[in-house]
PDB file of N, CA and C in Angstrom:
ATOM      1  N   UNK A   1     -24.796 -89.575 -20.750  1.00  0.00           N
ATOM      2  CA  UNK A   1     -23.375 -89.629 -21.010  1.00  0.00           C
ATOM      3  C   UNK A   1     -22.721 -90.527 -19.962  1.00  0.00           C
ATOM      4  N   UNK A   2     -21.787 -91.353 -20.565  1.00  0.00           N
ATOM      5  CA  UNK A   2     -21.450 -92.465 -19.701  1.00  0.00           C
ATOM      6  C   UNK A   2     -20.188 -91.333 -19.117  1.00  0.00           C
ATOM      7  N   UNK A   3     -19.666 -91.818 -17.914  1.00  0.00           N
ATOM      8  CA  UNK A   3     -18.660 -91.125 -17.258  1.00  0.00           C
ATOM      9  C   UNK A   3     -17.454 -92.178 -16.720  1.00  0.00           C
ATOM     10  N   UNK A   4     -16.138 -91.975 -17.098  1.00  0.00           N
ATOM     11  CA  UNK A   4     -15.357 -93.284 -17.032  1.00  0.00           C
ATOM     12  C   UNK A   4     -14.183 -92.285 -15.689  1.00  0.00           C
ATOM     13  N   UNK A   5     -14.204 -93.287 -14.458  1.00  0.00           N
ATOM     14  CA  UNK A   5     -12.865 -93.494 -13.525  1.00  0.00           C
ATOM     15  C   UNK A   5     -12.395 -94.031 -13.639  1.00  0.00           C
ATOM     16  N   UNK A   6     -11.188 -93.101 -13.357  1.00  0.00           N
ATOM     17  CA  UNK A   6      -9.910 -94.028 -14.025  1.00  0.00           C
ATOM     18  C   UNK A   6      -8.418 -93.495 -12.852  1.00  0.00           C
ATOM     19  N   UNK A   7      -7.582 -94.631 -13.318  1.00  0.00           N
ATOM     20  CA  UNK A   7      -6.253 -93.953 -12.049  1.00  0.00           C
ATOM     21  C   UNK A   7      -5.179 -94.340 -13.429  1.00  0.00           C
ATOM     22  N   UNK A   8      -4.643 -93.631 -13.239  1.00  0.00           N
ATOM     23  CA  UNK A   8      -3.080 -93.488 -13.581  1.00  0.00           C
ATOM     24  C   UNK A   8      -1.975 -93.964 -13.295  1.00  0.00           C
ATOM     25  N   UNK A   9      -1.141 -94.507 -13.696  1.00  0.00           N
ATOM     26  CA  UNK A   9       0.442 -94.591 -12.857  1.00  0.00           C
ATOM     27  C   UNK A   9       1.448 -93.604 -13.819  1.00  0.00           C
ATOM     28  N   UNK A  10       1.657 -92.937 -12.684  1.00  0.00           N
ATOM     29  CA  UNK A  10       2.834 -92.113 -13.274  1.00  0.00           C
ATOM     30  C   UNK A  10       4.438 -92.795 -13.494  1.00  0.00           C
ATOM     31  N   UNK A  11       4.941 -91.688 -14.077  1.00  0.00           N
ATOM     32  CA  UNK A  11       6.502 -92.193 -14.429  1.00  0.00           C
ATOM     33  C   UNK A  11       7.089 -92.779 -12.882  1.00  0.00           C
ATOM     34  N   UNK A  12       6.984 -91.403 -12.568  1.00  0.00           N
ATOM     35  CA  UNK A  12       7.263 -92.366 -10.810  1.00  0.00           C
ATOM     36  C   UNK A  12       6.905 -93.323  -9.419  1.00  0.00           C
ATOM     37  N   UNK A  13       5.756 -93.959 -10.792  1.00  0.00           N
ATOM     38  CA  UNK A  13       5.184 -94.824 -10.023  1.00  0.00           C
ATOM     39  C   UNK A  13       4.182 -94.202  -8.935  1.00  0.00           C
ATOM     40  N   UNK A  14       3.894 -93.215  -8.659  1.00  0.00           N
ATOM     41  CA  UNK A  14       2.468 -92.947  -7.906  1.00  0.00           C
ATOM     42  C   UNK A  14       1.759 -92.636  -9.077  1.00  0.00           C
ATOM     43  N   UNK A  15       0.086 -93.381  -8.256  1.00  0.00           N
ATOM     44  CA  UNK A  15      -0.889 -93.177  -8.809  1.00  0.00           C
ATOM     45  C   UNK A  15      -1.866 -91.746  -8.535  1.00  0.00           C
ATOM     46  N   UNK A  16      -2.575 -91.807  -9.970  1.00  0.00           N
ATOM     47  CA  UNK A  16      -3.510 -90.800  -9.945  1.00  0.00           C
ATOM     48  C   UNK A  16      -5.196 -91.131 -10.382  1.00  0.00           C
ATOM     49  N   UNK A  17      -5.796 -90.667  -9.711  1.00  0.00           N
ATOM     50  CA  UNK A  17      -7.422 -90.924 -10.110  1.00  0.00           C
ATOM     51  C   UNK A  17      -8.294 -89.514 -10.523  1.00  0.00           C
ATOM     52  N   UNK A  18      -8.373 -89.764 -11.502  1.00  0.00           N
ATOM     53  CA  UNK A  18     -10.020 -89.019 -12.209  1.00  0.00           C
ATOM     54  C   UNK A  18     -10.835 -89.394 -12.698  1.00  0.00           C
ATOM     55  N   UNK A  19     -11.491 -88.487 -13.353  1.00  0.00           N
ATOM     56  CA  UNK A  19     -13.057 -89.253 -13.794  1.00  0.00           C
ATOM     57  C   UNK A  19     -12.580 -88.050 -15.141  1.00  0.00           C
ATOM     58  N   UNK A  20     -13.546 -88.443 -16.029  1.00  0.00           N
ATOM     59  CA  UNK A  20     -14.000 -87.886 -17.539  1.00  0.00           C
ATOM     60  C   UNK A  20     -14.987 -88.412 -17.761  1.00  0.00           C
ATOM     61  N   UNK A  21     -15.805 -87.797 -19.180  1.00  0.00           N
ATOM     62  CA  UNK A  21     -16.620 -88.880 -20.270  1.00  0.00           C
ATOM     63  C   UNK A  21     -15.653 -89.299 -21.637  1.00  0.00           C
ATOM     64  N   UNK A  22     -14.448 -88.557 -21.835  1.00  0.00           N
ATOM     65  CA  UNK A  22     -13.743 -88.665 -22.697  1.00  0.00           C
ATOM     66  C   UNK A  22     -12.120 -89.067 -22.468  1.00  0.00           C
ATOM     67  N   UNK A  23     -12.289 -90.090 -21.870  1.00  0.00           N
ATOM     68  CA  UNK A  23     -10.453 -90.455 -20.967  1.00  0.00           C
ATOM     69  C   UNK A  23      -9.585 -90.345 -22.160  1.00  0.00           C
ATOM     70  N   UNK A  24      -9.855 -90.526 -23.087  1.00  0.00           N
ATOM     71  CA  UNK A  24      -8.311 -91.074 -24.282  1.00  0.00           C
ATOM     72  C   UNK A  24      -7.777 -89.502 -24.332  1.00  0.00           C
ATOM     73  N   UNK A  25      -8.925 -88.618 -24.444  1.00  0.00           N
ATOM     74  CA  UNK A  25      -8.224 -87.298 -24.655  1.00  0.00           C
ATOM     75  C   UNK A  25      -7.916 -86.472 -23.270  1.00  0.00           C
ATOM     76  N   UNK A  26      -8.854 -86.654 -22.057  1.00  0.00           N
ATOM     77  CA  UNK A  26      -8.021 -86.771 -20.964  1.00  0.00           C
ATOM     78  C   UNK A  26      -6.448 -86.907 -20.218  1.00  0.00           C
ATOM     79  N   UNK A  27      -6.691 -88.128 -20.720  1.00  0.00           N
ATOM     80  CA  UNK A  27      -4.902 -88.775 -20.859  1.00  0.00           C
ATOM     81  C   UNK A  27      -4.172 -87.810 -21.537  1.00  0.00           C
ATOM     82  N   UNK A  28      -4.672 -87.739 -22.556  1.00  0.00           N
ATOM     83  CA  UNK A  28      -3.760 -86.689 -24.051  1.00  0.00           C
ATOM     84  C   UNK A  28      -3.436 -85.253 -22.946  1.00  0.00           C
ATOM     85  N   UNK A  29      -4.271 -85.005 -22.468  1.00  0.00           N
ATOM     86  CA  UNK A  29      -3.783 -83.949 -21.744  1.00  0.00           C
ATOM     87  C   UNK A  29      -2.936 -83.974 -20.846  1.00  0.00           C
ATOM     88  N   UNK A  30      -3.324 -84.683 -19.997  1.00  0.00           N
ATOM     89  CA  UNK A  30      -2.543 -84.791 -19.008  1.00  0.00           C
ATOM     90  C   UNK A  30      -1.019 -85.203 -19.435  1.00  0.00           C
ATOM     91  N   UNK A  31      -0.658 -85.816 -20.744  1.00  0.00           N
ATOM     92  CA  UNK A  31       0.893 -85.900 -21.345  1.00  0.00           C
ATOM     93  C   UNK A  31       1.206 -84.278 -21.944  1.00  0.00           C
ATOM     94  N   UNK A  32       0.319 -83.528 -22.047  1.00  0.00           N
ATOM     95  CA  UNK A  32       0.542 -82.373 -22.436  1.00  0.00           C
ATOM     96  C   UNK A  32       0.937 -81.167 -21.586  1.00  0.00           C
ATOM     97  N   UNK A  33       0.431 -81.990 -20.320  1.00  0.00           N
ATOM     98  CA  UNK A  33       0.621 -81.062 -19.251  1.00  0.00           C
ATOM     99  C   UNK A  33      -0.305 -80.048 -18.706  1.00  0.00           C
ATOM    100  N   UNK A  34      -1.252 -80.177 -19.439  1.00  0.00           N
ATOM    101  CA  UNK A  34      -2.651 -79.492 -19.237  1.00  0.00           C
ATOM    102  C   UNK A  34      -3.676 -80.489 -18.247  1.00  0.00           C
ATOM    103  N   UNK A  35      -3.128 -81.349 -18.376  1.00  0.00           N
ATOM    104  CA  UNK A  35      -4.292 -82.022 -16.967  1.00  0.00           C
ATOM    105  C   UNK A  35      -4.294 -81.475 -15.666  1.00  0.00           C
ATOM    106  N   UNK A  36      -4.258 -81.987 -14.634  1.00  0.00           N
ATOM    107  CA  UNK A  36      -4.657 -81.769 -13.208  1.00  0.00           C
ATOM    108  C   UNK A  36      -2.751 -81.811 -12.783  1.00  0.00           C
ATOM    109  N   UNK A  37      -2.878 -80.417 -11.933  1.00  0.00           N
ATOM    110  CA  UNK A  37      -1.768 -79.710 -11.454  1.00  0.00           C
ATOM    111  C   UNK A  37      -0.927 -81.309 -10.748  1.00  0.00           C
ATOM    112  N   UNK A  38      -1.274 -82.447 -10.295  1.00  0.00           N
ATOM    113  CA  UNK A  38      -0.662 -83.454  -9.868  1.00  0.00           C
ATOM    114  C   UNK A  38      -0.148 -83.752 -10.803  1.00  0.00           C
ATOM    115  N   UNK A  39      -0.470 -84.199 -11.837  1.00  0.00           N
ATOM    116  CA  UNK A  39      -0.014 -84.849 -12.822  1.00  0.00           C
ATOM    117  C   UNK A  39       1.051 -84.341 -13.932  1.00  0.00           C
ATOM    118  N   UNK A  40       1.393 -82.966 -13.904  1.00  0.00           N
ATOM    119  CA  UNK A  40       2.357 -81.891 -14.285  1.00  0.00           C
ATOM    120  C   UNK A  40       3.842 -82.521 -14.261  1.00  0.00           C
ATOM    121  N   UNK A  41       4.552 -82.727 -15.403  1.00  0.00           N
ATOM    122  CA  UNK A  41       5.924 -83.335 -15.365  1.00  0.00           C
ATOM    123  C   UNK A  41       6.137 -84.705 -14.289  1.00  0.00           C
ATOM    124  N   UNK A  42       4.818 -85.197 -14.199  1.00  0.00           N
ATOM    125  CA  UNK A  42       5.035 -87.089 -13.935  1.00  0.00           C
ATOM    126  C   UNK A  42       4.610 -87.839 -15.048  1.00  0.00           C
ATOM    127  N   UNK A  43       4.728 -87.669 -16.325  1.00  0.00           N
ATOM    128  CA  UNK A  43       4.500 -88.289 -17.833  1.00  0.00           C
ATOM    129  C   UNK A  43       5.366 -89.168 -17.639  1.00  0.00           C
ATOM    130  N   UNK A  44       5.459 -90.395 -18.895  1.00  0.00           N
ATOM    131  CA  UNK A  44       4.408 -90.291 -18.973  1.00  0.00           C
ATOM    132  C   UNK A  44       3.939 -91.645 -18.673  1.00  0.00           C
ATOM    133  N   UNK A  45       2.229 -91.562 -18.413  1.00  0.00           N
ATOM    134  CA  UNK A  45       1.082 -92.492 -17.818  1.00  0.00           C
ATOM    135  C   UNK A  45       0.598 -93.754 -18.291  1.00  0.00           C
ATOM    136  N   UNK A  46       0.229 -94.662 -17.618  1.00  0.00           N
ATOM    137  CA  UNK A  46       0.136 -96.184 -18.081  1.00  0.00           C
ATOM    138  C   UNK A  46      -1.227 -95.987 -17.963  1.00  0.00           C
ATOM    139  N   UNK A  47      -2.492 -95.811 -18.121  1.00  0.00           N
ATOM    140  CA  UNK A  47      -3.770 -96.607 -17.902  1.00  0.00           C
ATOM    141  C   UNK A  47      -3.846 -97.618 -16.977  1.00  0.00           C
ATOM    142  N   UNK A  48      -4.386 -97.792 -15.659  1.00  0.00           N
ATOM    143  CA  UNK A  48      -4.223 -99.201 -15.307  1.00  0.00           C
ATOM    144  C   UNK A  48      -5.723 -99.587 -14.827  1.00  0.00           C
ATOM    145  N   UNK A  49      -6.577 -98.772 -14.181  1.00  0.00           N
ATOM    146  CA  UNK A  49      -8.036 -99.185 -14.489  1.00  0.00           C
ATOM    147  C   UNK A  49      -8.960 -98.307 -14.563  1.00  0.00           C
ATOM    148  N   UNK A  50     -10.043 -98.497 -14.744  1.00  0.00           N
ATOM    149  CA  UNK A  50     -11.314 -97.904 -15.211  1.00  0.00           C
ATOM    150  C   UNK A  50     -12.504 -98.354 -15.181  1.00  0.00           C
ATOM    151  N   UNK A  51     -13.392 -97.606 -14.316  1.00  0.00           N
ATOM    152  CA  UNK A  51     -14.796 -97.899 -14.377  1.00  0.00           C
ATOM    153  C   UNK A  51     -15.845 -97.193 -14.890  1.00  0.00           C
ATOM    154  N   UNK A  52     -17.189 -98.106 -15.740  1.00  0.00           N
ATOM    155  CA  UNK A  52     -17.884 -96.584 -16.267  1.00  0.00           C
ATOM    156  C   UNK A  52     -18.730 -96.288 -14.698  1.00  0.00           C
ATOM    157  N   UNK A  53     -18.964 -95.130 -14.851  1.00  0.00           N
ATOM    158  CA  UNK A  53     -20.503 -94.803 -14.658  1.00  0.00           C
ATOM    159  C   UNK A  53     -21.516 -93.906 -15.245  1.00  0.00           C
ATOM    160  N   UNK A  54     -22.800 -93.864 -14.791  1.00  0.00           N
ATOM    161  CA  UNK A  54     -23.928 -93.422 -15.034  1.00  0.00           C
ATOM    162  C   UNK A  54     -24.224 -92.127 -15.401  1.00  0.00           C
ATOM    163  N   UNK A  55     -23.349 -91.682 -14.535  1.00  0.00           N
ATOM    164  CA  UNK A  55     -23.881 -90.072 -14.096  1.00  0.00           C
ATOM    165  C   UNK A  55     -22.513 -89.642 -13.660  1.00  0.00           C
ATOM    166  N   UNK A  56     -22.555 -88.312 -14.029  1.00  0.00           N
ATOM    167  CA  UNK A  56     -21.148 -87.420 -13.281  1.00  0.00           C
ATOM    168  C   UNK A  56     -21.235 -87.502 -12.100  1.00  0.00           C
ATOM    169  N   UNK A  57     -22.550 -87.555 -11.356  1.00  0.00           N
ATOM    170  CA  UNK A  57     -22.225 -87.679  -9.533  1.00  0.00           C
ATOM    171  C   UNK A  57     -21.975 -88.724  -9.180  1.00  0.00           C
ATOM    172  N   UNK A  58     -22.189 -90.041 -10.168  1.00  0.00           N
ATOM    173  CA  UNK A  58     -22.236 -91.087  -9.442  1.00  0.00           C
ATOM    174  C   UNK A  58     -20.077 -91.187  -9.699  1.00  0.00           C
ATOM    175  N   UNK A  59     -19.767 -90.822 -10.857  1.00  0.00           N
ATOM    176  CA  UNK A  59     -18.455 -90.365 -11.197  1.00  0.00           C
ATOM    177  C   UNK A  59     -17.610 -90.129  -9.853  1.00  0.00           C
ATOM    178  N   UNK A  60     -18.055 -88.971  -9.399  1.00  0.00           N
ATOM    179  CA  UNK A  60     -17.392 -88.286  -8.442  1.00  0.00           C
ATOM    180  C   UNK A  60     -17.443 -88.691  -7.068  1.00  0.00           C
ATOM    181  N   UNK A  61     -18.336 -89.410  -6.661  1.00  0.00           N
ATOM    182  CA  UNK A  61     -18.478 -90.201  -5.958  1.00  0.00           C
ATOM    183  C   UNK A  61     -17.625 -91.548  -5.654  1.00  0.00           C
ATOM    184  N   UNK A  62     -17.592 -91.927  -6.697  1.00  0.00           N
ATOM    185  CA  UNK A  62     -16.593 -93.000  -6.725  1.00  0.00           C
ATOM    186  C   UNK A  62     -15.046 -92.511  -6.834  1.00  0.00           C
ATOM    187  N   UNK A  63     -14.695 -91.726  -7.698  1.00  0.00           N
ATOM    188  CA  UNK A  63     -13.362 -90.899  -7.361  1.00  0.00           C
ATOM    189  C   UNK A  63     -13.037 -90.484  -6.063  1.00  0.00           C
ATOM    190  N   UNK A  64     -14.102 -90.308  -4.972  1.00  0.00           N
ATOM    191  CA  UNK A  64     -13.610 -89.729  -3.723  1.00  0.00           C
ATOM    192  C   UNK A  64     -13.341 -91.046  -3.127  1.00  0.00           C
ATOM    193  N   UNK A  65     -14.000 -91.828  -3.284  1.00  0.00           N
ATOM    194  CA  UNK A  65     -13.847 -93.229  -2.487  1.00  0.00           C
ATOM    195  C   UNK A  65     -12.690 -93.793  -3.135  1.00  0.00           C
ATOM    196  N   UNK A  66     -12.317 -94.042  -4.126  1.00  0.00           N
ATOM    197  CA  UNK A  66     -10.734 -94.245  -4.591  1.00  0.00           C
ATOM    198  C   UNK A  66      -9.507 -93.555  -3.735  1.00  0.00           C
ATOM    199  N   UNK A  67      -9.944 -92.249  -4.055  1.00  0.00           N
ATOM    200  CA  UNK A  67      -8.972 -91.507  -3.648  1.00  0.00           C
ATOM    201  C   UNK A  67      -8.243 -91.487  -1.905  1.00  0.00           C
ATOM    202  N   UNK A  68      -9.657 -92.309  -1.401  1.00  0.00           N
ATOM    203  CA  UNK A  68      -9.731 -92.302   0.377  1.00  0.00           C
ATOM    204  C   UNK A  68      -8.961 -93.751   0.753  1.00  0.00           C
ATOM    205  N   UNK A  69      -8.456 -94.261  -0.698  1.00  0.00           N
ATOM    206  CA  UNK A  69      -8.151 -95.536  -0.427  1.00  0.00           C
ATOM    207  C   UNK A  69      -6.517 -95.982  -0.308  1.00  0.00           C
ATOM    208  N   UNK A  70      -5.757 -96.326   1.066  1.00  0.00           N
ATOM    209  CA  UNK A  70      -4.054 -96.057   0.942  1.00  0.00           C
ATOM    210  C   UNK A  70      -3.686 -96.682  -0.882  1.00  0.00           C
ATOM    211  N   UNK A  71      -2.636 -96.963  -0.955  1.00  0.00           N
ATOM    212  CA  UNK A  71      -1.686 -97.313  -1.912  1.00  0.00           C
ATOM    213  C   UNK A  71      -2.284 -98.718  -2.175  1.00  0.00           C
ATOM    214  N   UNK A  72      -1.905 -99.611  -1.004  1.00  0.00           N
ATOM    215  CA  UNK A  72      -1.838-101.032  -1.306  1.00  0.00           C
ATOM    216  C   UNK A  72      -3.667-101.587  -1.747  1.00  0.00           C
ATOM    217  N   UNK A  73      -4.406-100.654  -1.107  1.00  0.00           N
ATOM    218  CA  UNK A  73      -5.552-101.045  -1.331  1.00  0.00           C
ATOM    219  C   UNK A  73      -5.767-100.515  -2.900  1.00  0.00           C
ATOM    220  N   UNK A  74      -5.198 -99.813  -3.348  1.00  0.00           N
ATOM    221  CA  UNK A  74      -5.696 -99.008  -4.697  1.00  0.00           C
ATOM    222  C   UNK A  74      -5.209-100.036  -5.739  1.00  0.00           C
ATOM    223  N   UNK A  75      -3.992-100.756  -5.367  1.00  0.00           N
ATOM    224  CA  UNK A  75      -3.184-101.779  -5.799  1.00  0.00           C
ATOM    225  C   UNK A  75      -3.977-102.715  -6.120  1.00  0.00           C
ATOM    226  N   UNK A  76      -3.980-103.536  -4.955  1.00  0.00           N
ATOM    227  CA  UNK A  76      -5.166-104.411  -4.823  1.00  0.00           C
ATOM    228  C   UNK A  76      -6.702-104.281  -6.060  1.00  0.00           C
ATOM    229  N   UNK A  77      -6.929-103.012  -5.987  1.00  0.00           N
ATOM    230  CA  UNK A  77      -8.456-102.669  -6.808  1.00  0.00           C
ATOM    231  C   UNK A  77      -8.015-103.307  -8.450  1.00  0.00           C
ATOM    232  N   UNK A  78      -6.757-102.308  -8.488  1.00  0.00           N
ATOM    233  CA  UNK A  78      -6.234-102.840  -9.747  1.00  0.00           C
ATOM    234  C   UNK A  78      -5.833-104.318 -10.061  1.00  0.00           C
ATOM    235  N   UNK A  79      -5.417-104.808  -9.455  1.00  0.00           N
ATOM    236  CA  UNK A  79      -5.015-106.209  -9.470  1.00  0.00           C
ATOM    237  C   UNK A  79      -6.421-106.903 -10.020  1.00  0.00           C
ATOM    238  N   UNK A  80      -7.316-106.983  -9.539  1.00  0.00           N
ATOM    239  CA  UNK A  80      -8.346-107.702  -9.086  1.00  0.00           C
ATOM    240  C   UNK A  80      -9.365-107.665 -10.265  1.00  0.00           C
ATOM    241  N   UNK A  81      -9.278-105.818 -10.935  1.00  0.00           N
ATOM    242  CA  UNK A  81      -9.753-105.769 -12.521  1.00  0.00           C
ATOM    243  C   UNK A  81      -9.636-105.995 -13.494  1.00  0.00           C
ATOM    244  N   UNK A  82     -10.436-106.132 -14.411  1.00  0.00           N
ATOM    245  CA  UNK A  82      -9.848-106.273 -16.178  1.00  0.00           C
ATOM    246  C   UNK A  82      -9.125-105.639 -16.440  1.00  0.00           C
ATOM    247  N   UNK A  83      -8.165-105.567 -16.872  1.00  0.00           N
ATOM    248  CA  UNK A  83      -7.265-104.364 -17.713  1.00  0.00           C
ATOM    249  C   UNK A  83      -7.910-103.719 -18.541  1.00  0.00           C
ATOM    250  N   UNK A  84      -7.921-102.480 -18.365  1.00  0.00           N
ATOM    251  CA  UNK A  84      -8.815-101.478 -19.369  1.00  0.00           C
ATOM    252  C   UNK A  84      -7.748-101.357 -21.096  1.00  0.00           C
ATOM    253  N   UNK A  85      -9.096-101.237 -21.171  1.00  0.00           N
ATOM    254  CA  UNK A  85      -8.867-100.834 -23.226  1.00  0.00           C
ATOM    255  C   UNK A  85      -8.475 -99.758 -22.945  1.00  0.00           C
ATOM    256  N   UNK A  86      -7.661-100.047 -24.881  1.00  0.00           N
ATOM    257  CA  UNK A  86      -6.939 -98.454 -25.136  1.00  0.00           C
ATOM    258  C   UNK A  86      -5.436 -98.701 -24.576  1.00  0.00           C
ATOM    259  N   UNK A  87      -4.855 -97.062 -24.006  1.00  0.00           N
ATOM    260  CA  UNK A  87      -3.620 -96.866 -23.447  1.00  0.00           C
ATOM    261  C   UNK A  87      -3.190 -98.246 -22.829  1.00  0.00           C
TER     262      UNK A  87
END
């Protein structure tokens, strides 16, 4: 099962990062309000990048290293990628 990271921009402009194997319905949640307690009434979310991986650890792994990364650098990541499909 492929496993896709991904970050978010919220309504107010901060970003958010997770991982799934199923982001489109992910997302769906997280506009529902059922995603991750951060993301709760900051709807709603732009897609701005995404990477697959391999494995859920290799997933989570890379989500922590995102997450360790300030603002401008996360910026930067995005800048620098394809624009992800979909949303």
């Amino acid at each position: 099962m492929v496993w896709t990271v991904y970050i978010l921009e919220c309504s107010d402009r901060t970003l958010y990062t997770g991982i799934s194997p199923k982001v489109e319905q992910r997302i769906a949640n997280h506009e529902k309000g059922k995603g991750a307690r951060y993301t709760k009434g900051r709807g709603p979310f732009t897609l701005v990048y995404t990477e697959q991986k391999e494995t859920k650890g290799e997933a989570l792994k890379r989500e922590r290293e995102i997450k360790s990364l300030r603002r401008k650098e996360k910026l930067a990541l995005i800048s620098e990628s394809p624009k992800p499909k979909g949303r």
